[in-house]
Protein backbone atom coordinates (compact mmCIF):
# COMPACT_ATOMS: atom_id res chain seq x y z
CA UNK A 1 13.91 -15.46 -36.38
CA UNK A 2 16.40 -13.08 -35.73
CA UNK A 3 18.74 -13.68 -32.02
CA UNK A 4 16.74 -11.39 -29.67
CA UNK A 5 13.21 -13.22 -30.30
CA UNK A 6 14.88 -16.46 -29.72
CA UNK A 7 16.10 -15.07 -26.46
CA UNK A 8 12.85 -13.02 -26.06
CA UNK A 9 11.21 -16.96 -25.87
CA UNK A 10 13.22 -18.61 -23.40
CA UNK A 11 11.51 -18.78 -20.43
CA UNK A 12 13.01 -16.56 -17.17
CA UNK A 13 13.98 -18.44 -14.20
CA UNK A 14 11.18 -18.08 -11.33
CA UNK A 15 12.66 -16.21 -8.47
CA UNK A 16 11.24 -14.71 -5.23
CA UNK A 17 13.18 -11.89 -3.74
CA UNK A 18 13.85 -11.46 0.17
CA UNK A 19 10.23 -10.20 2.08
CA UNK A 20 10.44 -5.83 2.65
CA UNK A 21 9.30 -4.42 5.74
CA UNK A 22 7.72 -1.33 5.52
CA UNK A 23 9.02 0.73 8.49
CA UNK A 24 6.70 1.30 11.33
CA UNK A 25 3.45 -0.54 9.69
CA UNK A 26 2.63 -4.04 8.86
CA UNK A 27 3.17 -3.83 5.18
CA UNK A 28 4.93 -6.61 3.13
CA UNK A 29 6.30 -6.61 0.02
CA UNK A 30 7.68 -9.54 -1.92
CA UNK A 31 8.90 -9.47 -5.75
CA UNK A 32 8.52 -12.11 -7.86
CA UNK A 33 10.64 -12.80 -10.93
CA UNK A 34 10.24 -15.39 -14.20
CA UNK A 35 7.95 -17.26 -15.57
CA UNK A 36 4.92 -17.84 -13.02
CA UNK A 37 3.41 -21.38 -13.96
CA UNK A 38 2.15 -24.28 -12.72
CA UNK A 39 5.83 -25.72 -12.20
CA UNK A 40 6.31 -23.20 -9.47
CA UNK A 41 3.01 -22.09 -7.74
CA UNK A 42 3.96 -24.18 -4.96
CA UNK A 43 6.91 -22.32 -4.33
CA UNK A 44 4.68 -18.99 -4.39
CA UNK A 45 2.10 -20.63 -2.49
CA UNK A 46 4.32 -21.37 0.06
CA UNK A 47 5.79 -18.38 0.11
CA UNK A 48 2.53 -15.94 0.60
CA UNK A 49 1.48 -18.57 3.09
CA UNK A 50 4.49 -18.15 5.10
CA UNK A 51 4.02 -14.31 4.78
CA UNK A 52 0.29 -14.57 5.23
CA UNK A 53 0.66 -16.57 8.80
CA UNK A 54 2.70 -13.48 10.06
CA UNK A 55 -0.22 -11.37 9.85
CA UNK A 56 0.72 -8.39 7.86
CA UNK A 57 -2.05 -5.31 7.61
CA UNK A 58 -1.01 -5.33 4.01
CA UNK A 59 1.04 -7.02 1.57
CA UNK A 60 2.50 -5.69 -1.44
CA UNK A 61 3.08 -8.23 -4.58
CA UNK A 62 5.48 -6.69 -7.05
CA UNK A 63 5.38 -8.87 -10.06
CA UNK A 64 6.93 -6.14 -12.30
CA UNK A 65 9.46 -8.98 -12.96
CA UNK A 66 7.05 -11.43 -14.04
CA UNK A 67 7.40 -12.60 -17.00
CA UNK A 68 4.84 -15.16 -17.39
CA UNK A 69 1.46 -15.86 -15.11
CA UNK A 70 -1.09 -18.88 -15.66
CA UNK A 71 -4.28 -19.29 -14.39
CA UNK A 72 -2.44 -21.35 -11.75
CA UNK A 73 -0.91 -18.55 -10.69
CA UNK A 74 -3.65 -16.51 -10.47
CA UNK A 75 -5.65 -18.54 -8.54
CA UNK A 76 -2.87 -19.18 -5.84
CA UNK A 77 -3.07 -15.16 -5.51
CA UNK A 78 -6.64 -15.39 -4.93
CA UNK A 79 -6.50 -17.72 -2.23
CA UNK A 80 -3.81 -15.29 -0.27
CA UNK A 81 -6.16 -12.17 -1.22
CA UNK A 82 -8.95 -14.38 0.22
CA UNK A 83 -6.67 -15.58 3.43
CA UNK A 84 -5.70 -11.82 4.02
CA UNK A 85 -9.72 -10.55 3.68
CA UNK A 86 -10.35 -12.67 6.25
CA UNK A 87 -8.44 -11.24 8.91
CA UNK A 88 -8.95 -7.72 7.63
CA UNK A 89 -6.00 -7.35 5.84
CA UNK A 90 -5.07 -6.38 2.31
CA UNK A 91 -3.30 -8.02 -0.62
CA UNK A 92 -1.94 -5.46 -3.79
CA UNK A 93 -0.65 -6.45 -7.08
CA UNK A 94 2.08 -4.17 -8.77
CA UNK A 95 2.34 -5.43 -12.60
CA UNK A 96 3.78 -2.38 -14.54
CA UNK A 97 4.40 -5.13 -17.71
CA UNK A 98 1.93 -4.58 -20.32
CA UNK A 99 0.96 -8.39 -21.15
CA UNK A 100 0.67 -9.46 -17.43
CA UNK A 101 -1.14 -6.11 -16.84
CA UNK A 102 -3.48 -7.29 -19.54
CA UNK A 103 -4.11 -10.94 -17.89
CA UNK A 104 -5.67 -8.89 -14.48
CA UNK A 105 -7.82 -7.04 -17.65
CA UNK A 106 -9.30 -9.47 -18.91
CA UNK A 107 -9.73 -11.77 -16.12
CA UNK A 108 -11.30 -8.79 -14.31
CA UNK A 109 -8.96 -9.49 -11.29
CA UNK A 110 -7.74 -6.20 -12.21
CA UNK A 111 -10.80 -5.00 -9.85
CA UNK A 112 -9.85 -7.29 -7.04
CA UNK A 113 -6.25 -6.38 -6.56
């Protein structure tokens, strides 16, 4: 196995960058980073929770930096998209990496978000 897979392997520290306000609306965004598993969806639950209680119109998920999501993951981002439908707001997923693209896919979440 040559260097870069071995680095290619190690998982990517979890990270959630500082909440964007979109000027004059309501709109959120918050960027995730790492590996997305069940070590940390309390950290991203809390998070979106946090987010969620300030009652944003919309709010924008980037997970472009994402390198890993589990179904743990996936169903903490259902319960915000479910939290946010409630009170008429809207949750979007950004996920410009192929393989995490490919989880929404084949999930069919893809439709959802």
């Amino acid at each position: 196995m040559s260097e870069s897979e071995k680095l290619h392997e190690l998982p990517t520290e979890f990270r959630i960058d500082e909440t964007e306000h979109v000027l004059g609306t309501r709109t959120i965004v918050i960027a995730v980073h790492g590996d997305t598993d069940m070590h940390v969806v309390d950290d991203l639950g809390a998070r979106l929770s946090e987010v969620i209680d300030g009652a944003p119109i919309a709010l924008i998920l980037d997970l472009s930096g994402v390198t890993f999501l589990d179904s743990m993951a996936l169903g903490v981002l259902l319960g915000g998209l479910r939290r946010l439908g409630e009170t008429g707001g809207q949750l979007r997923v950004v996920t410009p990496r192929p393989e995490i693209r490919r989880i929404f896919e084949v999930t069919l979440l893809d439709r959802l978000f």
